[in-house]
C-alpha atoms as a PDB file:
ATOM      1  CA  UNK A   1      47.783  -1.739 -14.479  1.00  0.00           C
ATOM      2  CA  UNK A   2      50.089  -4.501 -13.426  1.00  0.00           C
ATOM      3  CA  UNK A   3      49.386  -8.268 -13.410  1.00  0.00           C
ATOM      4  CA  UNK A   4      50.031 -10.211 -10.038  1.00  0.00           C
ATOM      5  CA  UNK A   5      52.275 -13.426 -10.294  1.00  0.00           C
ATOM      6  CA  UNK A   6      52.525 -15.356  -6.949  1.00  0.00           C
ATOM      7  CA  UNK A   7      55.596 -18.338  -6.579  1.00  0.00           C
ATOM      8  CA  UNK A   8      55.753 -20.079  -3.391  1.00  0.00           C
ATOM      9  CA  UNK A   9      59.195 -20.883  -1.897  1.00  0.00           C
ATOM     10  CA  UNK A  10      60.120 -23.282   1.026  1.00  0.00           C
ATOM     11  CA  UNK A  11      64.210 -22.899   1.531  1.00  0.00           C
ATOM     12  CA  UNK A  12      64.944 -25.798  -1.140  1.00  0.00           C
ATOM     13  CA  UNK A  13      67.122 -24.931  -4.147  1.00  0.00           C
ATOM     14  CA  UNK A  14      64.020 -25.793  -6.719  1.00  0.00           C
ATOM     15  CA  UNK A  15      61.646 -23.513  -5.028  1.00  0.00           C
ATOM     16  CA  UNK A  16      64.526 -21.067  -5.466  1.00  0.00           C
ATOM     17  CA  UNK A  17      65.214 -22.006  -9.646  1.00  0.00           C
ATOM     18  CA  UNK A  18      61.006 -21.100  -9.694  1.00  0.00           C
ATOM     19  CA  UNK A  19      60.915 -17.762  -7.826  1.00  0.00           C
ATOM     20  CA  UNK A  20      63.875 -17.247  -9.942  1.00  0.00           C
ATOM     21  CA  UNK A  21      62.168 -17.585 -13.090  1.00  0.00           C
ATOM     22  CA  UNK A  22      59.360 -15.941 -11.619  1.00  0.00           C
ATOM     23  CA  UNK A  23      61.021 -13.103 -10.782  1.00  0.00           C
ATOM     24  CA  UNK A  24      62.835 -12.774 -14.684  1.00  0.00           C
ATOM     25  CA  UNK A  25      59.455 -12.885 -16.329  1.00  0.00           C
ATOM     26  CA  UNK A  26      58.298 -10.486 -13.690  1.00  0.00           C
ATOM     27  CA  UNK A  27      60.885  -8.097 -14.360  1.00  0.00           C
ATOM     28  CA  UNK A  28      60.535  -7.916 -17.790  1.00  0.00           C
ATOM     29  CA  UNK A  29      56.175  -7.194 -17.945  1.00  0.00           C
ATOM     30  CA  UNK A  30      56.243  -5.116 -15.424  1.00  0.00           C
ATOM     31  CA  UNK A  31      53.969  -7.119 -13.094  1.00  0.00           C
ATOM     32  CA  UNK A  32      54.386  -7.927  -9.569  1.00  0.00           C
ATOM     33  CA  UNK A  33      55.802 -10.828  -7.974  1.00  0.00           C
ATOM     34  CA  UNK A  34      54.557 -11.867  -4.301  1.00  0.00           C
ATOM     35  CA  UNK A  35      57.119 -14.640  -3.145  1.00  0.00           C
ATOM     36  CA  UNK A  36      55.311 -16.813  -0.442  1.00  0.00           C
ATOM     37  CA  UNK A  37      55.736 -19.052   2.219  1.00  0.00           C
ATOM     38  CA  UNK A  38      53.436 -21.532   3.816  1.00  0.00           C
ATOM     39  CA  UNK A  39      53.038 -22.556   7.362  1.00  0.00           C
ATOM     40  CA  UNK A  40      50.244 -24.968   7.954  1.00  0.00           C
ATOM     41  CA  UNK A  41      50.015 -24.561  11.793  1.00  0.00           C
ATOM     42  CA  UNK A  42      49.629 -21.263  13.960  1.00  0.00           C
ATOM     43  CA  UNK A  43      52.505 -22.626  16.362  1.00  0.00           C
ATOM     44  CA  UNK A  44      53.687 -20.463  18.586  1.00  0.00           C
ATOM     45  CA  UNK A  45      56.180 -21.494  21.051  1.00  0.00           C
ATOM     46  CA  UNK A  46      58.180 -19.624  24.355  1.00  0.00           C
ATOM     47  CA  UNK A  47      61.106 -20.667  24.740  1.00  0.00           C
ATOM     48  CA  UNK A  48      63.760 -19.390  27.716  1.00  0.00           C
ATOM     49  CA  UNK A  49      67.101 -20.042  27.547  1.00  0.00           C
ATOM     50  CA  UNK A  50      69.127 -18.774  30.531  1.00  0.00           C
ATOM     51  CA  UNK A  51      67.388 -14.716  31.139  1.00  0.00           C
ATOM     52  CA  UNK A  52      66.510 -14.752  27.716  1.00  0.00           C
ATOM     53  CA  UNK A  53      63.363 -15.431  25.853  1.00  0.00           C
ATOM     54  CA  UNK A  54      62.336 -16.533  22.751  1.00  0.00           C
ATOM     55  CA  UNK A  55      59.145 -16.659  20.597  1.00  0.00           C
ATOM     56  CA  UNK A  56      59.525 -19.086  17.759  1.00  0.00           C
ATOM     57  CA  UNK A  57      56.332 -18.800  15.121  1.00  0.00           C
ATOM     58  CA  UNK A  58      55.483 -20.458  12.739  1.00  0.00           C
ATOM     59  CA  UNK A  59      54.309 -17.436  10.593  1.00  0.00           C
ATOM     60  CA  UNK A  60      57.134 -15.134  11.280  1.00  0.00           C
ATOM     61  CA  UNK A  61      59.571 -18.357   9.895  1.00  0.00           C
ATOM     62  CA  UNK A  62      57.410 -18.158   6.866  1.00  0.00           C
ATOM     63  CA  UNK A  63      57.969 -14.242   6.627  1.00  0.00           C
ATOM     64  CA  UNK A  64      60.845 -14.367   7.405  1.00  0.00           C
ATOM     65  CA  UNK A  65      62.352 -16.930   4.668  1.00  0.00           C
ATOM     66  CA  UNK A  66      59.843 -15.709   2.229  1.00  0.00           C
ATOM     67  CA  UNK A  67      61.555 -12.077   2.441  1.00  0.00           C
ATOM     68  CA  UNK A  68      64.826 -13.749   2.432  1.00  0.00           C
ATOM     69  CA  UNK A  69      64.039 -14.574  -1.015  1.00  0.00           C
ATOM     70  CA  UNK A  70      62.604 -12.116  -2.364  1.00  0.00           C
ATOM     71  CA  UNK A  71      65.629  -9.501  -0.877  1.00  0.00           C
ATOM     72  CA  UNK A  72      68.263 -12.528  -2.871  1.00  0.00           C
ATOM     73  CA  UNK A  73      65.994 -12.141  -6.144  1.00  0.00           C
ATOM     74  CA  UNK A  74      65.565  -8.508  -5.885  1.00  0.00           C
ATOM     75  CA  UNK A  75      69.501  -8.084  -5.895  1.00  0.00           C
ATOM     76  CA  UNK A  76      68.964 -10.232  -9.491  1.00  0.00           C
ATOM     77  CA  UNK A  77      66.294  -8.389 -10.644  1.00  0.00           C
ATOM     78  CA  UNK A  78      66.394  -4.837  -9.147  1.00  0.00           C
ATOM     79  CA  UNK A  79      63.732  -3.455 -11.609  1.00  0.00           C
ATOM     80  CA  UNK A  80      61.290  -6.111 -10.295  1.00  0.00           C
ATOM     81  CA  UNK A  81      58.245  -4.869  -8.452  1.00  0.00           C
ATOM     82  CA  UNK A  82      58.365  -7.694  -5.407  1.00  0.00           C
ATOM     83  CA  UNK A  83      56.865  -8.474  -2.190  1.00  0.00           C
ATOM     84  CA  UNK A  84      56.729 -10.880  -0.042  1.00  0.00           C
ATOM     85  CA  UNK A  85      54.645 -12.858   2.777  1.00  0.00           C
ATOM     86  CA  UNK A  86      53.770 -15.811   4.367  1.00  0.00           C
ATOM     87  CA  UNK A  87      50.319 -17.872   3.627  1.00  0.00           C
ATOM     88  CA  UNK A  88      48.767 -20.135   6.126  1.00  0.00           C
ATOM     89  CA  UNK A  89      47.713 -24.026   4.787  1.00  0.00           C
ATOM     90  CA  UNK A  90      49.357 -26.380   2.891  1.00  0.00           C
ATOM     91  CA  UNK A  91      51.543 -25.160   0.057  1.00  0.00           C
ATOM     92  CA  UNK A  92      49.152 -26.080  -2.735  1.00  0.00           C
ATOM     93  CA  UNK A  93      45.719 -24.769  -0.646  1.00  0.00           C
ATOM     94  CA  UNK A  94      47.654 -21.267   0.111  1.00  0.00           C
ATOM     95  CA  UNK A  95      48.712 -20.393  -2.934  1.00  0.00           C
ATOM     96  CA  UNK A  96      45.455 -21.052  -4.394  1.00  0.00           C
ATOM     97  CA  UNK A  97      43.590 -19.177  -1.650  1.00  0.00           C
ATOM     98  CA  UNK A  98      46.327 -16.731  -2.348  1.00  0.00           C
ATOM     99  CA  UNK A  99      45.585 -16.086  -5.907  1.00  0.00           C
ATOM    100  CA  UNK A 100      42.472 -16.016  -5.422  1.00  0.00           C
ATOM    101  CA  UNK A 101      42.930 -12.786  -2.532  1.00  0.00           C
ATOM    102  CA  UNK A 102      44.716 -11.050  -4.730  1.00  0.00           C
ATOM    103  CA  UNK A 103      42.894 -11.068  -8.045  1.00  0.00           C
ATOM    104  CA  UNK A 104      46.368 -13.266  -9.409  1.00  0.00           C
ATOM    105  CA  UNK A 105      47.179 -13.424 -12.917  1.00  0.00           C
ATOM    106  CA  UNK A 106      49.431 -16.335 -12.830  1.00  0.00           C
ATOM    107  CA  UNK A 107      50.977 -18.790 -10.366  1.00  0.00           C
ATOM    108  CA  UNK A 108      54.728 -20.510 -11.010  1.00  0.00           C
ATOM    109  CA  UNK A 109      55.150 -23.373  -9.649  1.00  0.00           C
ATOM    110  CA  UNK A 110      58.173 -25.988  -9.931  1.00  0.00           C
ATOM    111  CA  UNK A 111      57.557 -29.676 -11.179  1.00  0.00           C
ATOM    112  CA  UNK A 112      59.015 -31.252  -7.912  1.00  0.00           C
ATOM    113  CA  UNK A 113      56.338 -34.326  -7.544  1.00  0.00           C
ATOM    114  CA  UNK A 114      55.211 -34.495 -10.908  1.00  0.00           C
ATOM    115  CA  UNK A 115      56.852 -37.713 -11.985  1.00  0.00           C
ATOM    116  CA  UNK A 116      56.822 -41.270 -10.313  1.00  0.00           C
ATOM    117  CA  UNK A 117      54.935 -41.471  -6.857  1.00  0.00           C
ATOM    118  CA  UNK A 118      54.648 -37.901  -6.436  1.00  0.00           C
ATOM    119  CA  UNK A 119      52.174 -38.004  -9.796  1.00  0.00           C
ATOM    120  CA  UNK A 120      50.171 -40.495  -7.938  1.00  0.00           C
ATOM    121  CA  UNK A 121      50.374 -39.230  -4.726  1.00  0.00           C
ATOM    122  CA  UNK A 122      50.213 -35.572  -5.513  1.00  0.00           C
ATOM    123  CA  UNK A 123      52.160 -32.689  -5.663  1.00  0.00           C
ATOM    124  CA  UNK A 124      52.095 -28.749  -4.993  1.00  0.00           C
ATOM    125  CA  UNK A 125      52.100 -28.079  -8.875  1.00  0.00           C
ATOM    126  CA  UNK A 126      49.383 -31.172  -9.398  1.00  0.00           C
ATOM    127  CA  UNK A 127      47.460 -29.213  -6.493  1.00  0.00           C
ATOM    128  CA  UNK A 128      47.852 -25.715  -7.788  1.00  0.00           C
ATOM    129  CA  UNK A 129      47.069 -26.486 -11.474  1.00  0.00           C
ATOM    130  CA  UNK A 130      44.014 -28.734 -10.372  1.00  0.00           C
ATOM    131  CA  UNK A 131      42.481 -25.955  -8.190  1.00  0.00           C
ATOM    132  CA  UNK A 132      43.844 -21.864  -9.589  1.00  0.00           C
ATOM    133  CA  UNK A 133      41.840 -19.618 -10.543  1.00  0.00           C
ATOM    134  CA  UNK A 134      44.378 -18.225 -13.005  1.00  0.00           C
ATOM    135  CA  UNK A 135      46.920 -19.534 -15.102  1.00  0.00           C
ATOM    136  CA  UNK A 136      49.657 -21.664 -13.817  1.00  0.00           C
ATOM    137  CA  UNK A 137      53.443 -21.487 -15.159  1.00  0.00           C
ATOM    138  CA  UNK A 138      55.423 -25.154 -14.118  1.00  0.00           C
ATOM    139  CA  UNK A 139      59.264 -24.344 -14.077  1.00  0.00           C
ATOM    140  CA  UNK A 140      61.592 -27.385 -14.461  1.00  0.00           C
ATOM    141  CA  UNK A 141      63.240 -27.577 -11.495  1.00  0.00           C
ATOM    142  CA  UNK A 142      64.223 -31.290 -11.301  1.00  0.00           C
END
């Protein structure tokens, strides 16, 4: 039976370098990798322009870039088992509740935040690792 890893990913280039590492050790056990994105509002907006409409939501962004991703690292890893989806809260609260969903075996998270201010302050990883129910793999990203 395969483990679960979850890595959350926001559009930035260190999110990226973690679901990328994610992805590598996923590819080699054999477990799979569910890239998320967070959206901490249920916005939903109309918007017409001209005789067109559009619905901009928050939760279909977050779909939508976390499948972006995970289509860009399954092109790197095509042996990888990975999905995708998007997770409502704050990035360090969803992936937590995430993991927890899912039964996860391990969360990656980069170290963005974890030095100066950011330690202080807090951080996603700071968040994650205070609060997972499962192990918790920080990348360095910056």
């Amino acid at each position: 039976m395969s483990k679960i890893i979850i890595v959350g990913v926001d559009g930035s280039d260190t999110a990226f370098d973690a679901a990328t590492r994610a992805a590598e050790l996923a590819s080699k056990t054999g477990d799979e990798l569910r890239v998320v994105s967070a959206h901490a509002k249920d916005n939903t907006e109309v918007v017409h322009i001209g005789s067109d409409t559009w619905i901009l939501d928050d939760a279909d962004q977050a779909n939508k870039l976390s499948a972006n991703i995970a289509e860009r690292l399954r092109q790197s890893f095509p042996e990888a088992n990975i999905t995708s989806g998007a997770i409502h809260g704050k990035p360090a609260e969803g992936l937590v509740k995430e993991a927890e969903e899912l039964g996860a075996d391990l969360i990656v998270v980069g170290n963005v935040g974890m030095k100066g201010l950011g330690r202080v302050l807090g951080s996603v990883a700071s968040g994650v690792v205070n609060n997972a129910p499962c192990d918790v793999y920080i990348v360095k990203t910056a």
